[in-house]
Protein backbone atom coordinates (compact mmCIF):
# COMPACT_ATOMS: atom_id res chain seq x y z
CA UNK A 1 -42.36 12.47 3.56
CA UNK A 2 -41.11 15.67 3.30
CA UNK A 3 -42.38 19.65 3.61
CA UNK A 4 -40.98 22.41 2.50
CA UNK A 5 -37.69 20.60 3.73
CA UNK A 6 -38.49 19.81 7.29
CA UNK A 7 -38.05 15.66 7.55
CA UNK A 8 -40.02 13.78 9.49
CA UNK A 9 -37.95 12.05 12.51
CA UNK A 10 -38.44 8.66 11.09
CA UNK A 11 -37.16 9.29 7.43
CA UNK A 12 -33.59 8.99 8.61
CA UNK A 13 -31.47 6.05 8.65
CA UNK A 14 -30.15 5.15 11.42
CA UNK A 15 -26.78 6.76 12.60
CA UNK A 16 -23.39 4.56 11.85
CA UNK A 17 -21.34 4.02 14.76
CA UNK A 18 -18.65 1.71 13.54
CA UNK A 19 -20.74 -1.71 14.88
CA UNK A 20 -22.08 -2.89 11.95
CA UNK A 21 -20.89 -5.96 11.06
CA UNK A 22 -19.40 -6.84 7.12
CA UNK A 23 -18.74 -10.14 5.91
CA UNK A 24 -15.50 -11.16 5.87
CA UNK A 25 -15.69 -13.16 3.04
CA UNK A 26 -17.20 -10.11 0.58
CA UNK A 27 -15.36 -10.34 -2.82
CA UNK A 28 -14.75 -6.73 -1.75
CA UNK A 29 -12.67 -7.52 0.78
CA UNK A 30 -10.57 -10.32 -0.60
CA UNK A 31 -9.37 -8.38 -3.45
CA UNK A 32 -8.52 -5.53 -1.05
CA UNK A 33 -6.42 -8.14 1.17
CA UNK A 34 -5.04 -9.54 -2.26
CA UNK A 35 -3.99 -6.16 -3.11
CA UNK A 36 -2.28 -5.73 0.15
CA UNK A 37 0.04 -8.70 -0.19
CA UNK A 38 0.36 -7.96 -3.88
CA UNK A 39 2.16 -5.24 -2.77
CA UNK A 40 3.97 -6.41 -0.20
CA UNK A 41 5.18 -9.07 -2.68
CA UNK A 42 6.62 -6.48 -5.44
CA UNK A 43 8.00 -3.96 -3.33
CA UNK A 44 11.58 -5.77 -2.79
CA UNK A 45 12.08 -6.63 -6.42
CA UNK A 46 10.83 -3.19 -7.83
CA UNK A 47 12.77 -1.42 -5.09
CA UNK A 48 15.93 -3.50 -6.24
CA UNK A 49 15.85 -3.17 -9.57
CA UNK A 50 15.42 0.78 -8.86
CA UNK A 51 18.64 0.73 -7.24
CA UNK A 52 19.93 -1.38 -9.64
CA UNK A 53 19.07 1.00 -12.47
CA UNK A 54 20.27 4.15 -10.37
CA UNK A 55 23.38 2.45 -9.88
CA UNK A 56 24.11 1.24 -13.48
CA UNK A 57 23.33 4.62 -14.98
CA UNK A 58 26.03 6.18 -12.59
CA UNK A 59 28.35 3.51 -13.41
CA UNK A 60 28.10 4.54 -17.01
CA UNK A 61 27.86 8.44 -16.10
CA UNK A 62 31.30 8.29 -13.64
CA UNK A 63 33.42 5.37 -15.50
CA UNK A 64 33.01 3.44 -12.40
CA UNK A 65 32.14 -0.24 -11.14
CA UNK A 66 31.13 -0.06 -8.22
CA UNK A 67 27.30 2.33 -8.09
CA UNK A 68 25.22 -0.85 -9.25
CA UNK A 69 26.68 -2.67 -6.64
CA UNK A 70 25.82 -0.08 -3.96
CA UNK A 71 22.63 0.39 -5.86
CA UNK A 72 21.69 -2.74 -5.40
CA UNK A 73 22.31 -2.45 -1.71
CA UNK A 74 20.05 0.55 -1.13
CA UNK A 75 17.48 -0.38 -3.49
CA UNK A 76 16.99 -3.74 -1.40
CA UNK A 77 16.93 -1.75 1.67
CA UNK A 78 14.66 0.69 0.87
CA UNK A 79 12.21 -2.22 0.06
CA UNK A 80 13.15 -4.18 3.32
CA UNK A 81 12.36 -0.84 5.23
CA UNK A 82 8.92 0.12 3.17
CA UNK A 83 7.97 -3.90 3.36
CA UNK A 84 8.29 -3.73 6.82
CA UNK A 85 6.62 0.09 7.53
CA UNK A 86 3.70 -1.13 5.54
CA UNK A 87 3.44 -4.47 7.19
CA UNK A 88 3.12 -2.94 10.67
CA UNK A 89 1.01 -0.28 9.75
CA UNK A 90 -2.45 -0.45 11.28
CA UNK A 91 -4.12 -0.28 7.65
CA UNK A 92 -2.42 -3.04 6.65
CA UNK A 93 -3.77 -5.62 9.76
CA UNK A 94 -7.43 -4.90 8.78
């Protein structure tokens, strides 16, 4: 009930302090954990075909044969490195 917008003290819920309990096995939450290792799972490939790409257009660009090569390298790095950052995160073990 409400008066000229004073509440009454027991027309509040009750404050949220992180100890309510969710279930686990919400749909919710599975897709969210699906989407994490979806992720996880094309972040090498995309990251490699990046470099790939990067590297093939500067082979074309500079007459030379060796950029895809090297942009293979990095690419697959770069996914190793983000693949692992994301995997230790503290997001990602929820």
């Amino acid at each position: 009930m409400k008066r000229a917008g004073l509440r009454i003290a027991n027309s509040r819920p009750p404050p949220h302090n992180g100890c309510m309990a969710e279930d686990p096995r919400s749909p919710k939450k599975q897709w969210v954990a699906a989407e994490k290792y979806l992720q996880l799972g094309f972040t090498i490939p995309a990251a490699t075909f990046v470099g790939w790409l990067i590297g093939a257009g500067l082979d074309r660009w500079l007459g030379k044969q060796s950029f895809s090569l090297g942009g293979l390298i990095v690419g697959t790095s770069a996914g190793f490195v983000y693949f692992i950052r994301t995997a230790m995160s503290e997001d990602f073990k929820d």
